[in-house]
N, C-alpha and C. Protein backbone atom coordinates (compact mmCIF):
# COMPACT_ATOMS: atom_id res chain seq x y z
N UNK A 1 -2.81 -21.94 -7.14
CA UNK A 1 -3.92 -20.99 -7.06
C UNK A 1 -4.55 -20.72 -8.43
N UNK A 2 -4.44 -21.85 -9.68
CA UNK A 2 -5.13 -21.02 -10.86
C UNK A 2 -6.64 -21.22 -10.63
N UNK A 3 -6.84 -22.19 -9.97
CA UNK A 3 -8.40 -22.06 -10.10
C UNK A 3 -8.99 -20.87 -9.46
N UNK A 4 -8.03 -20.62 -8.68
CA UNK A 4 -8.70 -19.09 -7.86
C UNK A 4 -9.10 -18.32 -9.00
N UNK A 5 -7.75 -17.94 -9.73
CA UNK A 5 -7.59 -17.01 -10.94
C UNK A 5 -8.99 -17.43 -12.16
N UNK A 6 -9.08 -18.84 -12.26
CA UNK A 6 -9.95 -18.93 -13.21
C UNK A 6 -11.53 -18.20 -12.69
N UNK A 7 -11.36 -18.19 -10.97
CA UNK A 7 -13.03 -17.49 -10.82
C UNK A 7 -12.98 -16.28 -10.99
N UNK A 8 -11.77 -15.42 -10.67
CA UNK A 8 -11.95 -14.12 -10.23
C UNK A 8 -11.44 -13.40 -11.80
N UNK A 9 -10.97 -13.93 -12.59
CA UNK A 9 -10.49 -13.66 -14.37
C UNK A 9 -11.45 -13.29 -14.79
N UNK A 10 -12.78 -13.82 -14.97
CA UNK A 10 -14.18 -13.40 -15.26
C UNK A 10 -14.62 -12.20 -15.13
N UNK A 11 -14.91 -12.01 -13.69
CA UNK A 11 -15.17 -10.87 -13.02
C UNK A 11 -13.91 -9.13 -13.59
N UNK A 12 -12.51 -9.77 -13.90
CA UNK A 12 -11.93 -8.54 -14.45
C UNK A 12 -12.46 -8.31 -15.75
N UNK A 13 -12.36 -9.53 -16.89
CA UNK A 13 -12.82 -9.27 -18.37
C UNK A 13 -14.17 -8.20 -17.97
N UNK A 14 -15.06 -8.27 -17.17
CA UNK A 14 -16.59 -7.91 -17.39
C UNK A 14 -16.56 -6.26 -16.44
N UNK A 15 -16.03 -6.51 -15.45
CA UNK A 15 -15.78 -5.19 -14.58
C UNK A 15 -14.74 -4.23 -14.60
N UNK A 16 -13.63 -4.76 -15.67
CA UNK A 16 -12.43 -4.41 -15.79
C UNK A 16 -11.46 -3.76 -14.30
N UNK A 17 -11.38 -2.58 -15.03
CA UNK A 17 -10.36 -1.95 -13.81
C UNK A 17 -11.12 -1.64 -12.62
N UNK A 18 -11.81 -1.35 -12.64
CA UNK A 18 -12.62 -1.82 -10.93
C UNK A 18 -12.63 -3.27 -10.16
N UNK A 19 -12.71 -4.13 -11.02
CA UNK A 19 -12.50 -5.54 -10.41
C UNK A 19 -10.77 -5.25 -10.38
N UNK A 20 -10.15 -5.12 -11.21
CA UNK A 20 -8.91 -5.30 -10.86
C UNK A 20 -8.25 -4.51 -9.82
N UNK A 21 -8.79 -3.12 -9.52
CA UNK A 21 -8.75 -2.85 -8.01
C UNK A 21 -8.67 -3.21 -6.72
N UNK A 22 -10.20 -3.45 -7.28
CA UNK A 22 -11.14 -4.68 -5.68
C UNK A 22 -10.11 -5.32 -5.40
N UNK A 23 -9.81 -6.19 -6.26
CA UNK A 23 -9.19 -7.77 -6.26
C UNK A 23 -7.49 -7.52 -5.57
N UNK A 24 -6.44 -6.58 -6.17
CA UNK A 24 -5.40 -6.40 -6.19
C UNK A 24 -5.66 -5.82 -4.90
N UNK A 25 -6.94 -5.23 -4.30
CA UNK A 25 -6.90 -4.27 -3.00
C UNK A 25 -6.67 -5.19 -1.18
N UNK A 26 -7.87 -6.09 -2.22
CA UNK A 26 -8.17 -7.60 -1.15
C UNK A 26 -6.74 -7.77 -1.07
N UNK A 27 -6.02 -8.71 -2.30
CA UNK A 27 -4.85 -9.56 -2.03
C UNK A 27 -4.08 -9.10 -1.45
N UNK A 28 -3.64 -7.51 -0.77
CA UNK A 28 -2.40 -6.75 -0.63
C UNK A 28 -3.11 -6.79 0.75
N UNK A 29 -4.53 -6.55 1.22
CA UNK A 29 -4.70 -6.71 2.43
C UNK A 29 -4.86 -7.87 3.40
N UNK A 30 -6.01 -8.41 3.04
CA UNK A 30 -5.97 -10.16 3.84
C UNK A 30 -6.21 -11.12 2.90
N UNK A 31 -6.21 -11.00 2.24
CA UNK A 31 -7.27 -12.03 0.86
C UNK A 31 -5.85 -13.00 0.59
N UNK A 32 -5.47 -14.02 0.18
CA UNK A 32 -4.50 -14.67 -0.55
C UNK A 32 -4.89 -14.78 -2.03
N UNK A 33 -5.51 -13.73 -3.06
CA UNK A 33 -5.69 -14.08 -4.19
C UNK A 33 -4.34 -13.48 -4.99
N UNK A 34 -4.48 -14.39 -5.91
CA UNK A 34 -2.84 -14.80 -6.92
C UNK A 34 -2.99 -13.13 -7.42
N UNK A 35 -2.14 -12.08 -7.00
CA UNK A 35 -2.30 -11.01 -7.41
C UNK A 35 -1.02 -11.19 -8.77
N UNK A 36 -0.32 -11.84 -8.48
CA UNK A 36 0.84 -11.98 -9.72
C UNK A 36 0.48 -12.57 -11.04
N UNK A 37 -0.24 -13.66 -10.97
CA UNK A 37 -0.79 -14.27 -12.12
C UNK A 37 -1.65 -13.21 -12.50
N UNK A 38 -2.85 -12.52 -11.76
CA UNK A 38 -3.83 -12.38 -12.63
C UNK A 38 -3.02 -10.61 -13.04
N UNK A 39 -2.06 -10.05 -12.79
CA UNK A 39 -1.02 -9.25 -12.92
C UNK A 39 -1.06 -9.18 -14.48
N UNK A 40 -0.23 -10.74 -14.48
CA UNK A 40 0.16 -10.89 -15.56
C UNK A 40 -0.81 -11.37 -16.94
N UNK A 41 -1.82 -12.29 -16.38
CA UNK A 41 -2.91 -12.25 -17.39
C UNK A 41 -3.76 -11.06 -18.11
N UNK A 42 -4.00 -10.21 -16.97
CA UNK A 42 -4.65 -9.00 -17.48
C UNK A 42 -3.56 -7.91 -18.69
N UNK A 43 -2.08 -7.97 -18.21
CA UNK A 43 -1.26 -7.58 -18.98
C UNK A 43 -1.17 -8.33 -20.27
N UNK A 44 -1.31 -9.52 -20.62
CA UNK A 44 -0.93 -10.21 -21.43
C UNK A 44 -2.50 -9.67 -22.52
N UNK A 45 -3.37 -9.31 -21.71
CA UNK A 45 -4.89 -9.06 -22.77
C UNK A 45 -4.35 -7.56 -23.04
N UNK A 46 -3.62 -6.76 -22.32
CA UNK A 46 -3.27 -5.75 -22.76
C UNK A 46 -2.17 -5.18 -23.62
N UNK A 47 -1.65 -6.22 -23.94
CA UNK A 47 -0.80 -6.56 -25.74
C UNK A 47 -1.65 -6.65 -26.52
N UNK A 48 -3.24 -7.19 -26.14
CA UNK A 48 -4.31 -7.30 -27.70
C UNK A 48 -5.11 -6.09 -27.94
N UNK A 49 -4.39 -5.01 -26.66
CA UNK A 49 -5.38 -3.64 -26.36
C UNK A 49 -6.81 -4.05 -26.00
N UNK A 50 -7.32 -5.11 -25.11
CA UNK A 50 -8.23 -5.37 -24.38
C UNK A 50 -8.19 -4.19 -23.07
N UNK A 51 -7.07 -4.08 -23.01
CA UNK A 51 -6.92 -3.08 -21.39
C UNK A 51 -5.61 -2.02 -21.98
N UNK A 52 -5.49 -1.49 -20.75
CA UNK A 52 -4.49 -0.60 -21.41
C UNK A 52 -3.62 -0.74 -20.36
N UNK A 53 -2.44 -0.61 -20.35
CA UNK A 53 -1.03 -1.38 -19.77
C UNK A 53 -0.78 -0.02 -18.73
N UNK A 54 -0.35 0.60 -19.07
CA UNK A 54 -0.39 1.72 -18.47
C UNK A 54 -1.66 1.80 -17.01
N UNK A 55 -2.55 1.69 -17.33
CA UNK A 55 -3.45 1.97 -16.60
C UNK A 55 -3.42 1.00 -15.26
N UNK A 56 -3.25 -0.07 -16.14
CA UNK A 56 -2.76 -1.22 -15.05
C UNK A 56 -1.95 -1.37 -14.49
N UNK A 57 -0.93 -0.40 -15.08
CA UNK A 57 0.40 -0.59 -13.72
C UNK A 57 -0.45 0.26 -12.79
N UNK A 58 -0.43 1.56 -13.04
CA UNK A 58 -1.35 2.64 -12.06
C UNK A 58 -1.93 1.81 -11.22
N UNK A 59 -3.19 1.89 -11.62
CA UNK A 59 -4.48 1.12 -10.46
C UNK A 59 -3.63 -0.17 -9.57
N UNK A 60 -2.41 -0.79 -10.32
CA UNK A 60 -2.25 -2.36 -8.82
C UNK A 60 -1.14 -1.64 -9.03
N UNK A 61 -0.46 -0.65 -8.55
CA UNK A 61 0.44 0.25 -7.63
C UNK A 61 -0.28 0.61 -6.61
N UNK A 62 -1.65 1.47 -7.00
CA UNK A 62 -2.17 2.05 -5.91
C UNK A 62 -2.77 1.73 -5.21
N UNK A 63 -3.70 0.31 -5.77
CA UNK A 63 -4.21 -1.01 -4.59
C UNK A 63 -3.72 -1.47 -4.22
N UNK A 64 -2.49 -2.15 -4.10
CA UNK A 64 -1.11 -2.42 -3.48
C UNK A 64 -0.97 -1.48 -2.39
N UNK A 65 -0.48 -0.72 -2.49
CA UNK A 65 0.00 0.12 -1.67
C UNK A 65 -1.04 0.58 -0.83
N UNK A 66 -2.55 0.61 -1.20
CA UNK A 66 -3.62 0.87 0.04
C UNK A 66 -3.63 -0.31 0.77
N UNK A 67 -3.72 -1.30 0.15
CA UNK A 67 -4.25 -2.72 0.83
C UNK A 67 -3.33 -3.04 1.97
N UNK A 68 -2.11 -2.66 1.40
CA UNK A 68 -0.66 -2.99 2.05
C UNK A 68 -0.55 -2.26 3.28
N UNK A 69 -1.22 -0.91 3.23
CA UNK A 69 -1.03 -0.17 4.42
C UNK A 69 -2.24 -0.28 5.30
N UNK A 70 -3.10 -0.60 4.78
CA UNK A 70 -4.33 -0.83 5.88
C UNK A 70 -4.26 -2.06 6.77
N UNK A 71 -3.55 -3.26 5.92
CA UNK A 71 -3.07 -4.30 6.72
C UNK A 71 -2.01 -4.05 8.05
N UNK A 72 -1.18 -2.82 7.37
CA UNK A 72 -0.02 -3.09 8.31
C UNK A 72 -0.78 -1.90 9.52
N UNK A 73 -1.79 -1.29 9.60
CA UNK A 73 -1.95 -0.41 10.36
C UNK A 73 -3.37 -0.97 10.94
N UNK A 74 -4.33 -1.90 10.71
CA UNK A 74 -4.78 -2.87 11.24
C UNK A 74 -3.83 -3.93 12.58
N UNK A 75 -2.61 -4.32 11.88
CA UNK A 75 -2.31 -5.55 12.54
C UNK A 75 -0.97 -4.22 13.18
N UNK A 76 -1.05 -3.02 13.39
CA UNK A 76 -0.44 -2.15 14.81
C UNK A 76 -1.01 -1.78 15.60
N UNK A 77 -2.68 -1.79 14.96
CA UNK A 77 -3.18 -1.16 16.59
C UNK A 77 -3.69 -2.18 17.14
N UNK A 78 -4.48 -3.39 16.52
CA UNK A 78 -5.14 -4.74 16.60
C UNK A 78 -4.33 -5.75 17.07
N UNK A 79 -3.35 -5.96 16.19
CA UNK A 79 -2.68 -7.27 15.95
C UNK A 79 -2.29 -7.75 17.27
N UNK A 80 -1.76 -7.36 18.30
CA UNK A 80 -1.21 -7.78 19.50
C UNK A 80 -2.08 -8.00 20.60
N UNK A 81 -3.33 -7.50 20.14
CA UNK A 81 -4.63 -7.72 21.10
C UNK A 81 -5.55 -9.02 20.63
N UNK A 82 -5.49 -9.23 19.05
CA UNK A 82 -5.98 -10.37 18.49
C UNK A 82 -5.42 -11.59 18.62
N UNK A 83 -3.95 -11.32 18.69
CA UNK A 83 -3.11 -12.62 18.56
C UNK A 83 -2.73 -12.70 19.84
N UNK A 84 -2.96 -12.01 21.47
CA UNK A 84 -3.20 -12.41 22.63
C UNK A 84 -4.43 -13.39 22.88
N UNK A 85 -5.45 -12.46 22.36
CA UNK A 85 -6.68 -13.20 22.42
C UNK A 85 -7.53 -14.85 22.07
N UNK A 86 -6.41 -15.04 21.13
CA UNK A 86 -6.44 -16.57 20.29
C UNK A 86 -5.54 -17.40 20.85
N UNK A 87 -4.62 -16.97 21.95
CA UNK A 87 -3.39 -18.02 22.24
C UNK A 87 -2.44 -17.76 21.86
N UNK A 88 -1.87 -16.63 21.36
CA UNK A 88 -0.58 -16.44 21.25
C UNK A 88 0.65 -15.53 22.22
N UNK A 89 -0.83 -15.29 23.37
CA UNK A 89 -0.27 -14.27 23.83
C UNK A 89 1.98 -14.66 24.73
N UNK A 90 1.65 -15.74 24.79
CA UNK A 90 3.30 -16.32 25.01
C UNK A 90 3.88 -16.37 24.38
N UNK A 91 3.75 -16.61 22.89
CA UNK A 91 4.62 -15.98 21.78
C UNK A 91 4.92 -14.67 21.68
N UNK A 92 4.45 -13.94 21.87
CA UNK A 92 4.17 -12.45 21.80
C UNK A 92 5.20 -11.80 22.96
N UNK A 93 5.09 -12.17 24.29
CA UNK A 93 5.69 -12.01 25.29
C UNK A 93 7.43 -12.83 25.26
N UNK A 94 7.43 -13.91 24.67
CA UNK A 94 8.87 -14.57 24.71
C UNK A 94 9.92 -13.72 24.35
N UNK A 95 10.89 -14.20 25.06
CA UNK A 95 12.47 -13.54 24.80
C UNK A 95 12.99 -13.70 23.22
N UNK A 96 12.14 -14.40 22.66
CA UNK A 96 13.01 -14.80 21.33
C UNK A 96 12.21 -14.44 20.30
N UNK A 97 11.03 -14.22 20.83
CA UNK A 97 10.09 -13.17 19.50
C UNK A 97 10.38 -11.76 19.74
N UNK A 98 10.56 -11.29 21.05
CA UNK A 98 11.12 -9.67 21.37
C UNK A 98 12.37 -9.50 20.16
N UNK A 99 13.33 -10.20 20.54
CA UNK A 99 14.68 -10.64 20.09
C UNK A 99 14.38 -10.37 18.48
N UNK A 100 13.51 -11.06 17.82
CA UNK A 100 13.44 -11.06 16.15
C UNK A 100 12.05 -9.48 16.03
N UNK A 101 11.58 -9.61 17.10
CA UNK A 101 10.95 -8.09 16.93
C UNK A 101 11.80 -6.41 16.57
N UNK A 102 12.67 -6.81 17.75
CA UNK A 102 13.67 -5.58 17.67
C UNK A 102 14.26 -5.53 16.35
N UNK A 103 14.96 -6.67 16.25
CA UNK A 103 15.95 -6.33 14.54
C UNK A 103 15.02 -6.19 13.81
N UNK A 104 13.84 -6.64 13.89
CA UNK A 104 13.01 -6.07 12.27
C UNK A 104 12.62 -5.00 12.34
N UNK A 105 12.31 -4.83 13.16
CA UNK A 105 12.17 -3.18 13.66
C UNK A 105 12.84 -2.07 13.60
N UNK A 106 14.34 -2.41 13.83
CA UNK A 106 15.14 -2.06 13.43
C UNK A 106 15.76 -1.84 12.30
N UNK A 107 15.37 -3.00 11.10
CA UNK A 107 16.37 -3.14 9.90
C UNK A 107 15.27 -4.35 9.32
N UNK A 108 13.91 -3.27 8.40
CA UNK A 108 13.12 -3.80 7.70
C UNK A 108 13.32 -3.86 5.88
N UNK A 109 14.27 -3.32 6.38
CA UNK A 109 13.89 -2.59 4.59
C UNK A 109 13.95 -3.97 3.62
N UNK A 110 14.79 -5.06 3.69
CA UNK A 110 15.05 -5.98 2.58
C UNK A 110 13.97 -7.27 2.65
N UNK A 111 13.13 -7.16 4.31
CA UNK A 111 12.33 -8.43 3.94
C UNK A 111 10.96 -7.85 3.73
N UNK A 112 10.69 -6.54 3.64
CA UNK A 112 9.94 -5.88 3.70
C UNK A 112 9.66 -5.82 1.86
N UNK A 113 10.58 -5.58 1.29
CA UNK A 113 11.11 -5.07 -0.36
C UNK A 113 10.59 -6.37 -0.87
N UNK A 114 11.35 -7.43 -0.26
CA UNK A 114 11.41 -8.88 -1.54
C UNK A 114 10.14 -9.68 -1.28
N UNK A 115 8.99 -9.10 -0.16
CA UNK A 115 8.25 -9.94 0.32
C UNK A 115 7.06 -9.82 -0.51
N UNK A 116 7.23 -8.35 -1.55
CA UNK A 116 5.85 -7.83 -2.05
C UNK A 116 6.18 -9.23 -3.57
N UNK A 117 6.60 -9.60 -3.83
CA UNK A 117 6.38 -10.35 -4.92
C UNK A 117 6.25 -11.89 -4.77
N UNK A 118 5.34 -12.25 -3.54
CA UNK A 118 4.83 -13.33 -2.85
C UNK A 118 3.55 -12.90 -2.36
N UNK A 119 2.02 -13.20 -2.72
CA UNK A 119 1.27 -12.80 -2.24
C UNK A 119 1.39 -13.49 -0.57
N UNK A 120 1.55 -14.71 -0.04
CA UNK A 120 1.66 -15.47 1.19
C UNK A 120 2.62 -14.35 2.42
N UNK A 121 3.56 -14.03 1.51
CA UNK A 121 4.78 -13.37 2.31
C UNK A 121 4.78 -11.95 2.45
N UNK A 122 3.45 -11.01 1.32
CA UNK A 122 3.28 -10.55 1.72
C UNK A 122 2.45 -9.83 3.09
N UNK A 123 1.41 -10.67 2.90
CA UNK A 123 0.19 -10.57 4.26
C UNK A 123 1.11 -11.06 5.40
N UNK A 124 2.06 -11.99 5.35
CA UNK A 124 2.43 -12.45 6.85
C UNK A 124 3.47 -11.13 7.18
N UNK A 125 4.44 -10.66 6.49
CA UNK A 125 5.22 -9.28 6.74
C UNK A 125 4.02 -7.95 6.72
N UNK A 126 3.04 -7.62 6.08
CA UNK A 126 2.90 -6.60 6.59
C UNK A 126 2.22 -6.94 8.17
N UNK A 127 1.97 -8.27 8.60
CA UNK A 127 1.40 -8.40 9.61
C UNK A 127 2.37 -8.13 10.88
N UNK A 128 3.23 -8.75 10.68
CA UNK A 128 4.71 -8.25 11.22
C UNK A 128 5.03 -7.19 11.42
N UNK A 129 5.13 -6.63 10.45
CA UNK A 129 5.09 -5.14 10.22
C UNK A 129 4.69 -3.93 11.53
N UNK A 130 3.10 -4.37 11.00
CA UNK A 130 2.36 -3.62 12.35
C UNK A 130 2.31 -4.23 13.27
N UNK A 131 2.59 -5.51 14.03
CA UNK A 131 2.36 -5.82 15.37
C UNK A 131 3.93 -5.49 15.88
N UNK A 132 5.10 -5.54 14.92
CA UNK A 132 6.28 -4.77 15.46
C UNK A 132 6.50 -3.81 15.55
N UNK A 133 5.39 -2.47 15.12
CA UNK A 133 5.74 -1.67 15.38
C UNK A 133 6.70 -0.89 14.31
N UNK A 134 6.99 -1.39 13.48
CA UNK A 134 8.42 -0.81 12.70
C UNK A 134 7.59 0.78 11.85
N UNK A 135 8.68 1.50 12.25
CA UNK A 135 8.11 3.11 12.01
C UNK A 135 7.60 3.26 10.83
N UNK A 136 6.48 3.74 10.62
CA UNK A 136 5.71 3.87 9.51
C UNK A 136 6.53 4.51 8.45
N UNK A 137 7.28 5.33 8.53
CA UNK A 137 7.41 6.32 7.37
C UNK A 137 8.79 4.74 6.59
N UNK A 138 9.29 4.43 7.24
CA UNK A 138 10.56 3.59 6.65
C UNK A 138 9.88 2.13 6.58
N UNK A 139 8.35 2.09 7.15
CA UNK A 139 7.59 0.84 6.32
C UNK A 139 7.20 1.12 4.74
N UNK A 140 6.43 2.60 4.50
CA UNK A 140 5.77 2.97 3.72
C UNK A 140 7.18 3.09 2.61
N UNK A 141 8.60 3.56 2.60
CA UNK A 141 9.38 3.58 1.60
C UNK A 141 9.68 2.22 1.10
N UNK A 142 9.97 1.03 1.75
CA UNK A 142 10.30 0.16 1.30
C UNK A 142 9.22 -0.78 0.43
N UNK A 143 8.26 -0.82 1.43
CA UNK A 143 6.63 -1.27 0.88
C UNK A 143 6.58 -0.50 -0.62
N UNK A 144 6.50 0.87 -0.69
CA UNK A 144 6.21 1.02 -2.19
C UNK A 144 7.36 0.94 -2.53
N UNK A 145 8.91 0.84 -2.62
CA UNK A 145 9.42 0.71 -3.35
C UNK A 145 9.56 -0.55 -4.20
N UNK A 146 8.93 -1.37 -3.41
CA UNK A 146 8.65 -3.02 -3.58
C UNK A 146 7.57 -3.32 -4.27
N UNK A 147 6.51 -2.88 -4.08
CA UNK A 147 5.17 -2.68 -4.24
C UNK A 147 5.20 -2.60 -6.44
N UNK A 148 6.07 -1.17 -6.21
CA UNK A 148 6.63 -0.67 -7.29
C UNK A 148 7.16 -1.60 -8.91
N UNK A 149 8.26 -1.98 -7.97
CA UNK A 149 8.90 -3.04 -8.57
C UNK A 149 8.24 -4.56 -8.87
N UNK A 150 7.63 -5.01 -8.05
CA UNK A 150 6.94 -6.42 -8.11
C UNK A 150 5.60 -5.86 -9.26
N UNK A 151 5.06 -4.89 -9.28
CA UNK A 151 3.76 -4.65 -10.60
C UNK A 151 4.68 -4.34 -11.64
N UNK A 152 5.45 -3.63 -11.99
CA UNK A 152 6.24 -3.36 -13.31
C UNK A 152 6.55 -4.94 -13.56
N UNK A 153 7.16 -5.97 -12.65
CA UNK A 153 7.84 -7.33 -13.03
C UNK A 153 6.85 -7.76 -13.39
N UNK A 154 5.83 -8.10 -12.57
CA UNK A 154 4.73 -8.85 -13.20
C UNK A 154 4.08 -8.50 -14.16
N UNK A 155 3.95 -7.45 -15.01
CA UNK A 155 3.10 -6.38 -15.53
C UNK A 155 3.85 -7.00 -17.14
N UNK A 156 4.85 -6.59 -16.57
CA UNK A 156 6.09 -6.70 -17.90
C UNK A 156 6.01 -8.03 -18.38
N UNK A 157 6.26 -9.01 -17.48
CA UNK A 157 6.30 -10.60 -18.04
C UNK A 157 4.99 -10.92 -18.86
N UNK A 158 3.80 -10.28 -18.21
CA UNK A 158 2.56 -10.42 -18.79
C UNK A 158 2.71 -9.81 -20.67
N UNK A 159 3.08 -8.49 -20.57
CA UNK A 159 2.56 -7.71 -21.67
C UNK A 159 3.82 -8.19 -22.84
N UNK A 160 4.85 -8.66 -22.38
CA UNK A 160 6.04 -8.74 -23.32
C UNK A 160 6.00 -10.31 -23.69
N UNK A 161 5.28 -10.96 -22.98
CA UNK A 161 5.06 -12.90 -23.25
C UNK A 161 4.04 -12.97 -23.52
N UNK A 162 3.05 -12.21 -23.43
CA UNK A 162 1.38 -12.36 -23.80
C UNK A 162 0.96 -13.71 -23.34
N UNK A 163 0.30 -14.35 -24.30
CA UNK A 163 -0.12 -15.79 -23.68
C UNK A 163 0.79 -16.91 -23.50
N UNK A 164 2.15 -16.18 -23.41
CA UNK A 164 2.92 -17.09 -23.00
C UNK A 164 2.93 -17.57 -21.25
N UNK A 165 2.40 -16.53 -20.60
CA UNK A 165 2.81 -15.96 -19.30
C UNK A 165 2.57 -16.96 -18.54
N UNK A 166 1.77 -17.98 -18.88
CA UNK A 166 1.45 -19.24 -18.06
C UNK A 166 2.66 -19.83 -17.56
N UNK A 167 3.27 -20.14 -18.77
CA UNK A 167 4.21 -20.90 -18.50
C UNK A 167 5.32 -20.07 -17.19
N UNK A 168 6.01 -18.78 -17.53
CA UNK A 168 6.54 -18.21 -17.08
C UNK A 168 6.20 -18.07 -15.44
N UNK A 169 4.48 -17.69 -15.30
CA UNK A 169 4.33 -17.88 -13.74
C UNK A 169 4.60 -19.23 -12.90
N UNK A 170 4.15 -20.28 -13.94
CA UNK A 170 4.71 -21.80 -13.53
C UNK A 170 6.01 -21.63 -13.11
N UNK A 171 7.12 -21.07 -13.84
CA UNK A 171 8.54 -21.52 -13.35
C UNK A 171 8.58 -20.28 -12.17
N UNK A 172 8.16 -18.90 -12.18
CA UNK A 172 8.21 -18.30 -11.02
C UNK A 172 7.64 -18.64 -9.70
N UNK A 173 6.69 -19.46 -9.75
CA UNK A 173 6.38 -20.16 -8.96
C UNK A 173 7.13 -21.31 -8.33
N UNK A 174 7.67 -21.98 -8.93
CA UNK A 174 8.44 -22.96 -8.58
C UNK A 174 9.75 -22.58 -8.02
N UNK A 175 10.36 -21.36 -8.52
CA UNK A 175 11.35 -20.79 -7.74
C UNK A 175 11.23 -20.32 -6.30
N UNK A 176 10.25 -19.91 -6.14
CA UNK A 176 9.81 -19.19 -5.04
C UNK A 176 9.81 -20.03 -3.91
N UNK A 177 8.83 -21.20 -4.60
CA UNK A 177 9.18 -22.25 -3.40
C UNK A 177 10.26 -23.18 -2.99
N UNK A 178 11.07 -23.21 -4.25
CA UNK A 178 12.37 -23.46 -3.49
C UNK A 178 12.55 -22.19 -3.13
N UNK A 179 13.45 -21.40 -3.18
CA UNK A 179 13.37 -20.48 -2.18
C UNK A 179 12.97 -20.50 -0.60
N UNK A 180 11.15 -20.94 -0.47
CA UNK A 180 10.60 -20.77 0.65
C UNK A 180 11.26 -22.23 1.27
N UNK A 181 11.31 -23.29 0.48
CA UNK A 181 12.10 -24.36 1.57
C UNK A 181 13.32 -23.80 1.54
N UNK A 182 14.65 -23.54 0.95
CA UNK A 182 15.85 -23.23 1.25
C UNK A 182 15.59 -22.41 2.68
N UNK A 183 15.04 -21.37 2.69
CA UNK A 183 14.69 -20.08 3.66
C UNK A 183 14.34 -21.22 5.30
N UNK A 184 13.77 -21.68 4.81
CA UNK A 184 13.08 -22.38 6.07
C UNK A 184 14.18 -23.51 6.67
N UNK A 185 14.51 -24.03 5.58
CA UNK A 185 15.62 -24.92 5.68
C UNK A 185 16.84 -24.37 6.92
N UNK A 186 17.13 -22.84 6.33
CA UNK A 186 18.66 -22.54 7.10
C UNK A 186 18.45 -21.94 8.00
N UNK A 187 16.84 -21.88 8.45
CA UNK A 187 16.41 -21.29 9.61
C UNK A 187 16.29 -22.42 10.79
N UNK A 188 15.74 -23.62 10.55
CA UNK A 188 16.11 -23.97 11.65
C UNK A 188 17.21 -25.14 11.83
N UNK A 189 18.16 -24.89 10.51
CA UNK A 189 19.46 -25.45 10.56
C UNK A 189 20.28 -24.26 11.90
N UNK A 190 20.31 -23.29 11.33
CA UNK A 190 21.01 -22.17 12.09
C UNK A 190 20.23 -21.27 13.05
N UNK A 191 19.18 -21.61 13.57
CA UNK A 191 18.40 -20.90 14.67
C UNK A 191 18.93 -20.48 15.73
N UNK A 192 19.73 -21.60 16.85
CA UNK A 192 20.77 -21.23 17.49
C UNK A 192 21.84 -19.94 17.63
N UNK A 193 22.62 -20.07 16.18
CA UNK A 193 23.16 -19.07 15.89
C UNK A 193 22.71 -17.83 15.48
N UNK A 194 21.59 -17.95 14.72
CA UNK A 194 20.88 -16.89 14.71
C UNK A 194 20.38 -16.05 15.86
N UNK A 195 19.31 -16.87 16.70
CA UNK A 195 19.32 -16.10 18.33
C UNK A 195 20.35 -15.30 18.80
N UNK A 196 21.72 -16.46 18.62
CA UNK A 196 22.52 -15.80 19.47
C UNK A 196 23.59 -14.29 19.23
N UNK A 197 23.29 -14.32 17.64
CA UNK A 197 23.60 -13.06 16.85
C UNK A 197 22.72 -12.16 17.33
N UNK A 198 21.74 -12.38 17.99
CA UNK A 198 20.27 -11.32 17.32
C UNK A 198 20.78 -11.00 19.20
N UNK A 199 21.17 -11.63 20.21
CA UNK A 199 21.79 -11.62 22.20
C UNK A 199 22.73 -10.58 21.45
N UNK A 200 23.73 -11.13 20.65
CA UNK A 200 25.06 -10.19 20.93
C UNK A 200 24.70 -8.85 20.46
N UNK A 201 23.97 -8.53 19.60
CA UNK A 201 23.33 -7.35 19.08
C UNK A 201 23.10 -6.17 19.67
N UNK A 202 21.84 -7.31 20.35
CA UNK A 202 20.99 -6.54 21.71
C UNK A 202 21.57 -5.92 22.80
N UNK A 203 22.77 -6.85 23.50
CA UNK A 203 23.57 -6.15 24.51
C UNK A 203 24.82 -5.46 23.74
């Protein structure tokens, strides 16, 4: 995604913390823009006192956390009427999406937490989020506590590496996606067993 970053980088130098709003507001809601890189770029100008560090954690805490909740309260009252409407409605209805509905619903807090420092993983969980239903008040703690944590990380790598940060998002990046194959990997290595954890649960 740097070329994304190279269009929308512009627009922060010239609009500053209002673009960096906008932008951080979009990515937390539907947008897929690299909210981590440009996190960290804008931090890294704010070691030359181009911006002020501080300010920037503020403002992509609090666009985060709007974007984040308008998504997830969009895709609770919407989401199950939209994603009937397009063909999913048999996914929606199956025994084995109920099945992974309930436990998240039940017990959000950790994919909910680790998902905010993936822009991809975030939009697909808060989408989750609200079409499961999972109780707002114990969405909204984990979401900002995550929310929280993922702008200080990114914020920090930016302002303490300065123009190093390239490099650094390169290898965070590359982790992630291992990660996302490992994840995917032992999911449908162990799907089976998984289901059948998620049966014994249920009854």
């Amino acid at each position: 995604m740097d070329f994304i970053l190279q269009d929308i980088l512009p627009y922060v130098l010239t609009y500053k913390y209002i673009a960096l709003f906008g932008i951080s507001f979009l990515a937390a809601f539907f947008v897929p823009f690299p909210s981590g890189a440009l996190l960290m770029a804008v931090s890294a100008l704010a070691s030359e006192d181009v911006f002020s560090f501080n300010t920037i954690i503020l403002i992509s805490i609090l666009a985060n956390i709007l974007g984040d909740n308008l998504g997830y309260w969009v895709a609770r009252l919407y989401g199950e009427k939209i994603f009937s409407q397009i063909g999913f409605r048999r996914v929606l209805k199956s025994k084995t999406f109920n099945l992974i509905e309930k436990r998240f619903r039940e017990h959000p807090g950790f994919i909910v937490l680790a998902s905010r420092f993936e822009v991809l993983s975030t939009l697909s969980v808060n989408l989750l989020s609200g079409v499961s239903k999972v109780p707002y008040k114990k969405y909204l703690l984990y979401e900002s506590i995550g929310t929280i944590a993922q702008v200080c990380f990114y914020g920090s790598i930016g302002y303490i590496f300065a123009y190093n940060w390239q490099a650094i998002n390169t290898l965070i990046g590359k982790i992630f996606l291992l990660i996302g194959f490992i994840s995917v990997f032992l999911i449908f290595r162990f799907w089976d067993r998984i289901i059948l954890n998620l049966k014994k649960v249920r009854s």
